[in-house]
Protein backbone atom coordinates (compact mmCIF):
# COMPACT_ATOMS: atom_id res chain seq x y z
CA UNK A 1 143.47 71.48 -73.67
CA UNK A 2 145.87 71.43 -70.94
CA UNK A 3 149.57 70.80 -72.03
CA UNK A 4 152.21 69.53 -69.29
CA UNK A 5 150.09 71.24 -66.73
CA UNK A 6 151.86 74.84 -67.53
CA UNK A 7 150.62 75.54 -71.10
CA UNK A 8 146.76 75.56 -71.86
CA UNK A 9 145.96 75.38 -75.71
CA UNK A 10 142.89 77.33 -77.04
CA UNK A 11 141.94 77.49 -80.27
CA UNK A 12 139.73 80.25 -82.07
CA UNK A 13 139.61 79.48 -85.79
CA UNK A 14 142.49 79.16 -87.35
CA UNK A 15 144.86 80.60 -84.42
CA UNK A 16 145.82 78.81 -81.45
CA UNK A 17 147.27 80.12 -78.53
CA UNK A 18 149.95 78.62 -75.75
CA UNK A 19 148.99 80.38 -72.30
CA UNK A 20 152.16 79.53 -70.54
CA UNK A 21 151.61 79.36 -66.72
CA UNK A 22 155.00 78.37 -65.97
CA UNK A 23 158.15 78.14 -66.94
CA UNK A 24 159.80 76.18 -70.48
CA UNK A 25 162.39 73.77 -69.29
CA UNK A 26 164.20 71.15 -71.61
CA UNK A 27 161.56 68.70 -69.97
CA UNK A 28 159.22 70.10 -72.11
CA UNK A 29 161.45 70.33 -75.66
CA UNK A 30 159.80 67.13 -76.79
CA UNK A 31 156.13 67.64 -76.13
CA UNK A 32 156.74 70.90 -77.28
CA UNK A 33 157.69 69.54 -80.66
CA UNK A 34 155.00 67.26 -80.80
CA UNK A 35 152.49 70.20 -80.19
CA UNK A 36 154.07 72.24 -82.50
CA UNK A 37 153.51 69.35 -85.32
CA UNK A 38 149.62 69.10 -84.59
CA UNK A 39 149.27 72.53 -85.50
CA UNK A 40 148.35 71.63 -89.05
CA UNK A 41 145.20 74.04 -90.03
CA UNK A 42 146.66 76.99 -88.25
CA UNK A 43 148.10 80.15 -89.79
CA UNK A 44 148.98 81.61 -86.64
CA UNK A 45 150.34 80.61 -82.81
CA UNK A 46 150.35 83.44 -80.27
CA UNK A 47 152.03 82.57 -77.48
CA UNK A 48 150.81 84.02 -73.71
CA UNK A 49 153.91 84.73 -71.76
CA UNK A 50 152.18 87.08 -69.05
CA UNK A 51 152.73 84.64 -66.66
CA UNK A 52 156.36 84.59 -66.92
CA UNK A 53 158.91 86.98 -65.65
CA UNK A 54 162.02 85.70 -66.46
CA UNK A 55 163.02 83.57 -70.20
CA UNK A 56 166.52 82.03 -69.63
CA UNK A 57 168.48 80.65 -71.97
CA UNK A 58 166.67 77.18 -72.41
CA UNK A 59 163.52 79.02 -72.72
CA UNK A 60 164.13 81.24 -75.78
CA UNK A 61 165.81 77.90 -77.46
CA UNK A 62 162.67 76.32 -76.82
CA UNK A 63 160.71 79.26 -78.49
CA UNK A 64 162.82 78.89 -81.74
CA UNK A 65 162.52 75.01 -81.51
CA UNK A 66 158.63 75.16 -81.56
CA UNK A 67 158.70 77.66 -84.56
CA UNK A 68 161.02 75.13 -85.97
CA UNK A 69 159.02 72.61 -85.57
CA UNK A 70 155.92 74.23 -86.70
CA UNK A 71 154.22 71.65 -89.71
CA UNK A 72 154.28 75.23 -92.17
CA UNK A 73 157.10 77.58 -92.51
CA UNK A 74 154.44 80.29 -93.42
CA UNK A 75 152.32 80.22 -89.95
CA UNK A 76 153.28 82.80 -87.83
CA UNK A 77 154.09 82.98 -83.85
CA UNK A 78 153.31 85.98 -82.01
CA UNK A 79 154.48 86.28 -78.32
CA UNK A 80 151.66 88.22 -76.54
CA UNK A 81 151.32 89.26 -72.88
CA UNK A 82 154.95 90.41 -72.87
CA UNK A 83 156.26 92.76 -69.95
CA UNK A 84 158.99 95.24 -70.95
CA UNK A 85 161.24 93.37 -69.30
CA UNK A 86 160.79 90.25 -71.37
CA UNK A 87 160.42 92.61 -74.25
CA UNK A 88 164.09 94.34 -73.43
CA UNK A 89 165.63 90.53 -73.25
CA UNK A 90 164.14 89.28 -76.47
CA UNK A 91 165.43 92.37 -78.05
CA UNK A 92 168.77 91.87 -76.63
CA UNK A 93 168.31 88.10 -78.34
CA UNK A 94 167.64 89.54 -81.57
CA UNK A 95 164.30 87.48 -81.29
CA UNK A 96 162.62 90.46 -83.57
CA UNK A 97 164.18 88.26 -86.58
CA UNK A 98 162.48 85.20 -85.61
CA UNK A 99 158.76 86.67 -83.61
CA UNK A 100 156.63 89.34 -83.90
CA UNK A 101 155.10 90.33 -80.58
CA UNK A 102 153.12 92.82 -78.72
């Protein structure tokens, strides 16, 4: 499944995974939500971001929207596919409290 032409959904079992292509604007904070909600027999998200290069402020506030929004406080998110850049600014963020990742 294709999602706002930037994020394709897979599932296997009970994770799915976001492959995001391009980059999370505020356009997307509402579909985003309503993803987020679907996920009702998951216990885990990972989220793709080798695509990306750069998360800017809107982006990460996106990231802890969708975990908000999540149907279950007890499925996880994982960021995957992370460069050490992206590592070093979700660090910086203090992201570690909210993600796990790779």
């Amino acid at each position: 499944m294709v999602f706002e032409n930037n994020v394709e959904v897979q599932f296997v079992g009970d994770i799915a995974r976001l492959i995001v292509k391009g980059g999370l604007t505020f356009h997307h904070s509402e579909q985003l939500q309503k993803l987020a909600k679907s996920f009702t027999s998951q216990r885990r998200v990972e989220v793709d971001l080798s695509a990306i290069d750069l998360l800017d402020s809107t982006s990460l506030g996106l990231l802890l929207v969708f975990k908000k929004s999540l149907p279950n406080p007890q499925i996880s998110v994982k960021l995957v596919g992370l460069s050490n850049e992206l590592k070093r600014m979700l660090k910086i963020a203090a992201f570690q409290q909210f993600f796990e990742w790779e």
